[in-house]
C-alpha atoms as a PDB file:
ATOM      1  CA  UNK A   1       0.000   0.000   0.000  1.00  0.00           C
ATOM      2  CA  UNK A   2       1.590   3.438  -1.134  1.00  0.00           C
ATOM      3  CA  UNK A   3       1.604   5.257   2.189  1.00  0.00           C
ATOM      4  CA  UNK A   4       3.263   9.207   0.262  1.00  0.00           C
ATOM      5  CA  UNK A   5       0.615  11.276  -0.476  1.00  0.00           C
ATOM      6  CA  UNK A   6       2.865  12.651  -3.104  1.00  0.00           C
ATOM      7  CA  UNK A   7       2.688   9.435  -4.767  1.00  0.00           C
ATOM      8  CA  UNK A   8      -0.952   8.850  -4.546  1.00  0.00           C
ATOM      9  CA  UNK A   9      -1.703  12.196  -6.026  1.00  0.00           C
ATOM     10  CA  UNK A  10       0.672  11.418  -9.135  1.00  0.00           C
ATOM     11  CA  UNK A  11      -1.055   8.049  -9.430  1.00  0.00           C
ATOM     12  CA  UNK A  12      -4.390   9.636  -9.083  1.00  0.00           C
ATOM     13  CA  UNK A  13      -2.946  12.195 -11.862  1.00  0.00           C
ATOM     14  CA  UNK A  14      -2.059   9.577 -14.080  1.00  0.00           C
ATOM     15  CA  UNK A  15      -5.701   8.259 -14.145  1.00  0.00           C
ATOM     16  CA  UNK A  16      -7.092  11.735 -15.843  1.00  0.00           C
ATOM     17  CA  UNK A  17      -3.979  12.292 -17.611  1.00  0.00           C
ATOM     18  CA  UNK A  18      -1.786   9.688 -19.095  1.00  0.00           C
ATOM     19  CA  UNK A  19       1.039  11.651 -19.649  1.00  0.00           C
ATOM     20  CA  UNK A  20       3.563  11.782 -17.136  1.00  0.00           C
ATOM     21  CA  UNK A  21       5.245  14.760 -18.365  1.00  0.00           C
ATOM     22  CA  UNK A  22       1.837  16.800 -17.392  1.00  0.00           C
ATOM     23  CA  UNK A  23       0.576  14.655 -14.010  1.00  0.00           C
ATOM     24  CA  UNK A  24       4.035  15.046 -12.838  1.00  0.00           C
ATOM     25  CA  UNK A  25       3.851  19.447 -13.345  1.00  0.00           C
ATOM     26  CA  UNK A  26       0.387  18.871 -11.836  1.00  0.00           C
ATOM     27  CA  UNK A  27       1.372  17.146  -8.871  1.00  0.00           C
ATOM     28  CA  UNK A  28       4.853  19.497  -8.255  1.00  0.00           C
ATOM     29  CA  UNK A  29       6.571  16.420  -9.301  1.00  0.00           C
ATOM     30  CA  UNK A  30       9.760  15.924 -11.446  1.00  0.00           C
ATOM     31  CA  UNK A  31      10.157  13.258 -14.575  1.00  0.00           C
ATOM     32  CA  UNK A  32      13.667  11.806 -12.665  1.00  0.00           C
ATOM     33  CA  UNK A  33      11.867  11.445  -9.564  1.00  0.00           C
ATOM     34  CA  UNK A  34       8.584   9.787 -11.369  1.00  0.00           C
ATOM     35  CA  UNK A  35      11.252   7.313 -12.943  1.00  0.00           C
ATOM     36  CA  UNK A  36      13.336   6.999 -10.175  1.00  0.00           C
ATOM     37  CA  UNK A  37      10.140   5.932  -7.718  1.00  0.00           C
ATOM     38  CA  UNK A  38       9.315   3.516 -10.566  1.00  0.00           C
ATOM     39  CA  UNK A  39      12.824   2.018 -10.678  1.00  0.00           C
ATOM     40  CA  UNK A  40      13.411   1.695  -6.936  1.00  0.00           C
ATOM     41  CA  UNK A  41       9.466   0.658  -5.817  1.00  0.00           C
ATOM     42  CA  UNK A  42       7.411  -2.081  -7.943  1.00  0.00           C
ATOM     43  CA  UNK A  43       4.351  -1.734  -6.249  1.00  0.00           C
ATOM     44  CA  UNK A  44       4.473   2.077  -7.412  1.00  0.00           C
ATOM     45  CA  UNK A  45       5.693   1.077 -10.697  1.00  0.00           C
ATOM     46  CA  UNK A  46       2.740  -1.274 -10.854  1.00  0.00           C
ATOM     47  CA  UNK A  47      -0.077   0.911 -10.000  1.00  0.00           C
ATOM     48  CA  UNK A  48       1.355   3.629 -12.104  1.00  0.00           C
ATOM     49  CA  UNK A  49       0.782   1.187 -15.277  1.00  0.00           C
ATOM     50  CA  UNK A  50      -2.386   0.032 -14.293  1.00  0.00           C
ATOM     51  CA  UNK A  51      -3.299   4.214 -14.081  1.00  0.00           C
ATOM     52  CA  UNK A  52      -1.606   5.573 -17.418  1.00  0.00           C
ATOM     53  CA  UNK A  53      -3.742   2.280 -18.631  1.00  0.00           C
ATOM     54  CA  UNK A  54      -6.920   3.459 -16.938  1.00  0.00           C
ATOM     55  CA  UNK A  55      -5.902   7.428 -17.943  1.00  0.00           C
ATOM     56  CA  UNK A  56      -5.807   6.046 -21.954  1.00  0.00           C
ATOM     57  CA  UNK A  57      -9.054   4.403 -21.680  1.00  0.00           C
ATOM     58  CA  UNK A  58     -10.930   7.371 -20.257  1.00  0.00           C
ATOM     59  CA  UNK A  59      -8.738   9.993 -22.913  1.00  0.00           C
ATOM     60  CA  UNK A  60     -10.090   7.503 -25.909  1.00  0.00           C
ATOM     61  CA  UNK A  61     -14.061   7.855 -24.244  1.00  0.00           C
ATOM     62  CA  UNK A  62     -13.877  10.961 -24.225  1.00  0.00           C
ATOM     63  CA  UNK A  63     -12.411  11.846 -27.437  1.00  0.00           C
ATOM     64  CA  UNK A  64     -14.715   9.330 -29.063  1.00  0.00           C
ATOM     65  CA  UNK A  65     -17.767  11.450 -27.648  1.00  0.00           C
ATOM     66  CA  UNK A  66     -16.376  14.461 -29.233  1.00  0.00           C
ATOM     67  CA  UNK A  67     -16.083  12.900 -32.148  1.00  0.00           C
ATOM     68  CA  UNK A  68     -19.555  11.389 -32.303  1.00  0.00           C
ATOM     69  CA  UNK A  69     -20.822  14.803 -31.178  1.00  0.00           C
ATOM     70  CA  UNK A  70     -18.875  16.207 -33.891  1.00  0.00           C
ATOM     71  CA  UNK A  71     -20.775  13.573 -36.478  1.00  0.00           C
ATOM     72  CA  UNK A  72     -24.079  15.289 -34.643  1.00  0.00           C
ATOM     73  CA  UNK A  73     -22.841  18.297 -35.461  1.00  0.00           C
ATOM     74  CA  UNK A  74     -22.241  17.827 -38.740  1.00  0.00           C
ATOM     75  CA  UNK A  75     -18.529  17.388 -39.431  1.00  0.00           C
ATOM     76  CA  UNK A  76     -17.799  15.964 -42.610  1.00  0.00           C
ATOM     77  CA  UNK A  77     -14.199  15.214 -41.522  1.00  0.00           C
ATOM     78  CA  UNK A  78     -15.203  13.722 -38.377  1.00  0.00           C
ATOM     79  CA  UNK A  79     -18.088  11.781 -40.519  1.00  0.00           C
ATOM     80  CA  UNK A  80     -15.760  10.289 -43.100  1.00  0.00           C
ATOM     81  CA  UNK A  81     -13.169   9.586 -40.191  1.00  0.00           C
ATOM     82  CA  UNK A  82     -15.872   7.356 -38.385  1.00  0.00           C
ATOM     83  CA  UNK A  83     -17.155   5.531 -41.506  1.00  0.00           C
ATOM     84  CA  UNK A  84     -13.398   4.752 -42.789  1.00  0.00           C
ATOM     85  CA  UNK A  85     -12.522   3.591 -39.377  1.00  0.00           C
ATOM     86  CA  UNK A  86     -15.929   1.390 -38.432  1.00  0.00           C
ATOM     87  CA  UNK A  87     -17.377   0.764 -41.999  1.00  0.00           C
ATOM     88  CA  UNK A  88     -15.705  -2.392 -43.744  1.00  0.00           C
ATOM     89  CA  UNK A  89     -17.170  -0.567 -47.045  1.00  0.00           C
ATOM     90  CA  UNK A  90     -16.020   2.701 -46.444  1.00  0.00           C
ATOM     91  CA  UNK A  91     -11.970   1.937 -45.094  1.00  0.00           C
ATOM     92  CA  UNK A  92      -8.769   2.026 -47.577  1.00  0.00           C
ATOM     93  CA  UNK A  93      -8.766  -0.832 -50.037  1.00  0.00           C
ATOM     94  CA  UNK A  94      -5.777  -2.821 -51.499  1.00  0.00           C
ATOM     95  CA  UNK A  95      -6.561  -4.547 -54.932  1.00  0.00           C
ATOM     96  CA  UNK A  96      -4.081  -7.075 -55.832  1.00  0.00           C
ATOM     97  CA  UNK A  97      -3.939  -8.765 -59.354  1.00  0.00           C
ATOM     98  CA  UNK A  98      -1.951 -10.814 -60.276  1.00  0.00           C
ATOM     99  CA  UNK A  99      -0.685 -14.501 -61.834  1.00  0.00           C
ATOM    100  CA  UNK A 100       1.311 -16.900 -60.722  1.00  0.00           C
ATOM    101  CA  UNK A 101       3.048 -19.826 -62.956  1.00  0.00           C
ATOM    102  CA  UNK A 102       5.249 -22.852 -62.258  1.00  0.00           C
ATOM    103  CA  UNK A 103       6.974 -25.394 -64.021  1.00  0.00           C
ATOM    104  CA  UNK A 104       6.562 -28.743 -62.419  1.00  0.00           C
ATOM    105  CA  UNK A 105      10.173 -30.374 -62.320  1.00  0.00           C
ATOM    106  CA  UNK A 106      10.284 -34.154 -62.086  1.00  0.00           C
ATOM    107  CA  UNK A 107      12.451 -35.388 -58.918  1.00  0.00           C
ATOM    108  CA  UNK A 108      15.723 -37.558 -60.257  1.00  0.00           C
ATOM    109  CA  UNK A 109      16.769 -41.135 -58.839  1.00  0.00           C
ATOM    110  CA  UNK A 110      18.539 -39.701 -56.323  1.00  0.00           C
ATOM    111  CA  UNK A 111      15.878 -36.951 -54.859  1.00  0.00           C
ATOM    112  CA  UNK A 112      13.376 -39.679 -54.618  1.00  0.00           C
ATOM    113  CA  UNK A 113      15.761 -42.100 -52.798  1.00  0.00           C
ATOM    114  CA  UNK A 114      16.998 -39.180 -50.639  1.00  0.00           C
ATOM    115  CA  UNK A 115      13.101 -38.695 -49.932  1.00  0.00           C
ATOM    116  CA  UNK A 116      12.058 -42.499 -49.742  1.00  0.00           C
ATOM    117  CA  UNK A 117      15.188 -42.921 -47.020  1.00  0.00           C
ATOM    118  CA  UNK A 118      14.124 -39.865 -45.080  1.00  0.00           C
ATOM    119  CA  UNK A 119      10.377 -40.648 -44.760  1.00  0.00           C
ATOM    120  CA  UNK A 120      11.495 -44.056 -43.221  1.00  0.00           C
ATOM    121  CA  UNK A 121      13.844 -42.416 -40.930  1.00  0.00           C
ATOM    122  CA  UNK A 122      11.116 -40.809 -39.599  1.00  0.00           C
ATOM    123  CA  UNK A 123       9.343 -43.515 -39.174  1.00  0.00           C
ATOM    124  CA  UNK A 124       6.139 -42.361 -41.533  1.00  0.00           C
ATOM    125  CA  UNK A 125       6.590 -45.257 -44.026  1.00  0.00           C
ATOM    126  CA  UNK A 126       8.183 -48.459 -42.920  1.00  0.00           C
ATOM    127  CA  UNK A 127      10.399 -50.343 -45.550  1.00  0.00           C
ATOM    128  CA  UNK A 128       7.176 -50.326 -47.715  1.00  0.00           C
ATOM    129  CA  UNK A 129       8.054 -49.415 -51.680  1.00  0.00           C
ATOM    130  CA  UNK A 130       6.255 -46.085 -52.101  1.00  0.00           C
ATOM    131  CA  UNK A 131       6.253 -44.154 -55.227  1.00  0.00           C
ATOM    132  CA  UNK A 132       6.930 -40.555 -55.454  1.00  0.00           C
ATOM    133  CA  UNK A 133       5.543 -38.663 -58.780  1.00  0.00           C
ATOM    134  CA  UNK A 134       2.839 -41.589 -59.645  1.00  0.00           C
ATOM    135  CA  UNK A 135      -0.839 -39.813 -58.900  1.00  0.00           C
ATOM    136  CA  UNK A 136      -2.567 -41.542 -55.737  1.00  0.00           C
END
């Protein structure tokens, strides 16, 4: 349990603003002695995580409410931003054409003994003749 006050307030910081170059100037602390508390105590290092985390999640709500009041509003940029961004039809497209060829190359003697020998190394065929290029 973080006992500082100091602490608690930059922790509580964190959770309305995830950046810690702001919660620290809000809370009269500096970015060496943030990182140095995070270094030197896990638990503080833990919960300060867990409230940049929780800080993001309530930045993202609220900037997703301005945008959808912004939609309200009539915002074409902030209408084509939603629809590219949550409308399959609407987001970037990548058309790819294309064809592809090969030659089929018959295996020699050797590749298909090389092949034969490994396959019973392996224990998937046993010393059964198998043949390799012959349709099943």
């Amino acid at each position: 349990m973080i006992k500082d006050k100091t602490k608690l307030a930059l922790i509580e910081q964190l959770k309305q603003t995830p950046i810690i170059e702001v919660a620290c100037k809000k809370t009269g602390v500096s970015r060496a002695t943030f990182y140095r508390w995070k270094k030197t105590n896990k638990e503080f290092a833990k919960k300060a995580e867990k409230a940049i985390a929780h800080g993001r999640y309530f930045i993202n709500d609220v900037a997703e409410s301005q945008l959808v009041q912004a939609i309200k509003d009539g915002n074409m940029t902030a209408i084509i931003f939603w629809l590219k961004n949550n409308k399959k039809l609407y987001g970037n497209k990548l058309e790819v054409q294309g064809k592809i060829e090969t030659k089929a190359q018959k295996l020699t003697d050797g590749q298909k003994e090389l092949i034969k020998e490994a396959l019973r190394k392996s224990n998937l065929i046993q010393n059964d003749p198998i043949s390799i290029n012959k349709p099943s």
